[in-house]
Each structure stands twice: as C-alpha cells, then as structure tokens.
C-alpha atoms as a PDB file:
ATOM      1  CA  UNK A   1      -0.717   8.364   2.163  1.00  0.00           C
ATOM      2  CA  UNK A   2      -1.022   6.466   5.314  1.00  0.00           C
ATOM      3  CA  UNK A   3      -2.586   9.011   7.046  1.00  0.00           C
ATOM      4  CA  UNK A   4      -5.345   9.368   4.265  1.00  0.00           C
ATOM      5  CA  UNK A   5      -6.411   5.795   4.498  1.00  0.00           C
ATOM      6  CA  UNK A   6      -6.597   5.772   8.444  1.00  0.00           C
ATOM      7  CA  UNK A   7      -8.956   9.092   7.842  1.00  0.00           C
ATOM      8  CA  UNK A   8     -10.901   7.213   5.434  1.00  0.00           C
ATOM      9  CA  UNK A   9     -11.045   4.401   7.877  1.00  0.00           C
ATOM     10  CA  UNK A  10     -12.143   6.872  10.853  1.00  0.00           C
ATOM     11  CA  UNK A  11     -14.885   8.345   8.326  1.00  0.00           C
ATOM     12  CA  UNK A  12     -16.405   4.640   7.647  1.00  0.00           C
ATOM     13  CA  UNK A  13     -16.426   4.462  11.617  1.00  0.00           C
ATOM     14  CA  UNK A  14     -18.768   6.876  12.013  1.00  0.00           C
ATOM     15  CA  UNK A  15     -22.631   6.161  12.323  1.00  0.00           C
ATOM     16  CA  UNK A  16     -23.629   9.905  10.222  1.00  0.00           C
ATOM     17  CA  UNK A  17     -22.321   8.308   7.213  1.00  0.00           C
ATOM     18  CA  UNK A  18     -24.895   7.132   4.284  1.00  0.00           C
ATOM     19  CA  UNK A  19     -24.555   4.252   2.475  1.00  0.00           C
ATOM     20  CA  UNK A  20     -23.831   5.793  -0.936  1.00  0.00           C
ATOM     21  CA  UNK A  21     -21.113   7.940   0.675  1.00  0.00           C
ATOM     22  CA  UNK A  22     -19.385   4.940   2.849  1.00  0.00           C
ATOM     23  CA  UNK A  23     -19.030   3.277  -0.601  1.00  0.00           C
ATOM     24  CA  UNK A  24     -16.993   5.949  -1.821  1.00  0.00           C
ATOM     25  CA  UNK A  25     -15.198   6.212   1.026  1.00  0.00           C
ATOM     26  CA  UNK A  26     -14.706   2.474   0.774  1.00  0.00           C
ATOM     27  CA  UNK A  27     -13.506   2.897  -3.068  1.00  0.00           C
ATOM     28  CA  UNK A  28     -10.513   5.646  -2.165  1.00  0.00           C
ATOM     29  CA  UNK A  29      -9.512   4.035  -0.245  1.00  0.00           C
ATOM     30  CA  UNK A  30      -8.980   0.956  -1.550  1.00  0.00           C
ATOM     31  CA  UNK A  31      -7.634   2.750  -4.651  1.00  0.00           C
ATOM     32  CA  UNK A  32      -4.819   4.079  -1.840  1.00  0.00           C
ATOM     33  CA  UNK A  33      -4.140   0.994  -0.751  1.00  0.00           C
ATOM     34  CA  UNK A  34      -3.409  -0.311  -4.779  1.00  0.00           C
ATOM     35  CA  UNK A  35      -1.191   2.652  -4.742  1.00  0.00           C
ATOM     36  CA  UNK A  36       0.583   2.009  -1.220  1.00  0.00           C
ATOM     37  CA  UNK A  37       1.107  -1.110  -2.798  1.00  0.00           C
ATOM     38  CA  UNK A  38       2.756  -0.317  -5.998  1.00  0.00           C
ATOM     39  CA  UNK A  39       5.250   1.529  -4.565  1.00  0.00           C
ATOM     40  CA  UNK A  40       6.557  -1.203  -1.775  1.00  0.00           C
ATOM     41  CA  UNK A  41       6.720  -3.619  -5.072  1.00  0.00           C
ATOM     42  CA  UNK A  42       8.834  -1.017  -6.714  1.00  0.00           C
ATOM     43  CA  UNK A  43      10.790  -0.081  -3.962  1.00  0.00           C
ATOM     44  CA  UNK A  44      11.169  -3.903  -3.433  1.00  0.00           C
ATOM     45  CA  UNK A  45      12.481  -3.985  -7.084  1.00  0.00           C
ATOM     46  CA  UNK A  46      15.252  -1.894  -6.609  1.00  0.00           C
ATOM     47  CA  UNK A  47      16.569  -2.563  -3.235  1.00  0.00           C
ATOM     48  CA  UNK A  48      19.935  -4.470  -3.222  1.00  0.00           C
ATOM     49  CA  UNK A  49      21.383  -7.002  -1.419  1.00  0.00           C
ATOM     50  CA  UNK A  50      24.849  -8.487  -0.818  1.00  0.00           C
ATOM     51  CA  UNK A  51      24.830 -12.418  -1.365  1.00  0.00           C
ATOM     52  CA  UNK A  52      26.966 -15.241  -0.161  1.00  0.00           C
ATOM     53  CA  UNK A  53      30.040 -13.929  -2.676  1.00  0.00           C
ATOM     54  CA  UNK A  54      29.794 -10.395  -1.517  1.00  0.00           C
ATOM     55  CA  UNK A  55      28.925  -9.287  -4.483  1.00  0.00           C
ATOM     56  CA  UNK A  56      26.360  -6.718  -4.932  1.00  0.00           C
ATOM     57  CA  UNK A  57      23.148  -8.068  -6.670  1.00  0.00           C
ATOM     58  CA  UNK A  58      19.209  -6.537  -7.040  1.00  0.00           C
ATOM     59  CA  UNK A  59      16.446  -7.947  -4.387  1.00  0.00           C
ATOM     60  CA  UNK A  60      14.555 -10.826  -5.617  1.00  0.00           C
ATOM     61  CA  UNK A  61      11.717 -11.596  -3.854  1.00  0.00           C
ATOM     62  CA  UNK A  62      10.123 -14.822  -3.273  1.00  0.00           C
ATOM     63  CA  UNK A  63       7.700 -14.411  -5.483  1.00  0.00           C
ATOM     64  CA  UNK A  64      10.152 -14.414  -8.648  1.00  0.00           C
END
C-alpha cells in the first residue's frame, strides 16, 4: 500500500498532469493514507505489552 501512495506521489510530480486528474490523484491517495492509518490503530489495539508486574496486558496508547 506504501508503494501505491509513493506512485501516486511520483504521478503528482510530474508537469503532464492536468488539474482535474492531479485532484484525483490527490483524493486516492489520501483515501490510502485513511486506510494505512486504520490499520496501525488496529494493529496498535491489539499489540501487548508486559507491565511492571509481568503480567501480560493489551497496548494502551497515549491517547486512551
């Protein structure tokens, strides 16, 4: 997915592109970027950690 939004990235570089089609361009990949980010929250979710105690316990991130 990475490799799709550096493409899309290389494709708004260029100086051939219209207007209308450097805003789609823009859109996907934007819309990849919401998605790259989705799954790093819900990997985030359910990574686990070991605390103080040892015990076993699910990530919490700062933002909870």
């Amino acid at each position: 997915m990475v490799l799709v939004v550096l493409e899309k990235l290389e494709q708004l570089e260029s100086a051939e592109i219209s207007l209308e089609e450097s805003f789609k361009i823009y859109k996907d990949g934007m819309d990849l970027l919401r998605q790259c980010y989705e799954k790093i929250d819900y990997v985030e979710k359910k990574v686990l950690e070991i605390n103080e105690a040892g015990d076993i316990v699910e990530f919490q991130s700062e933002d909870e």
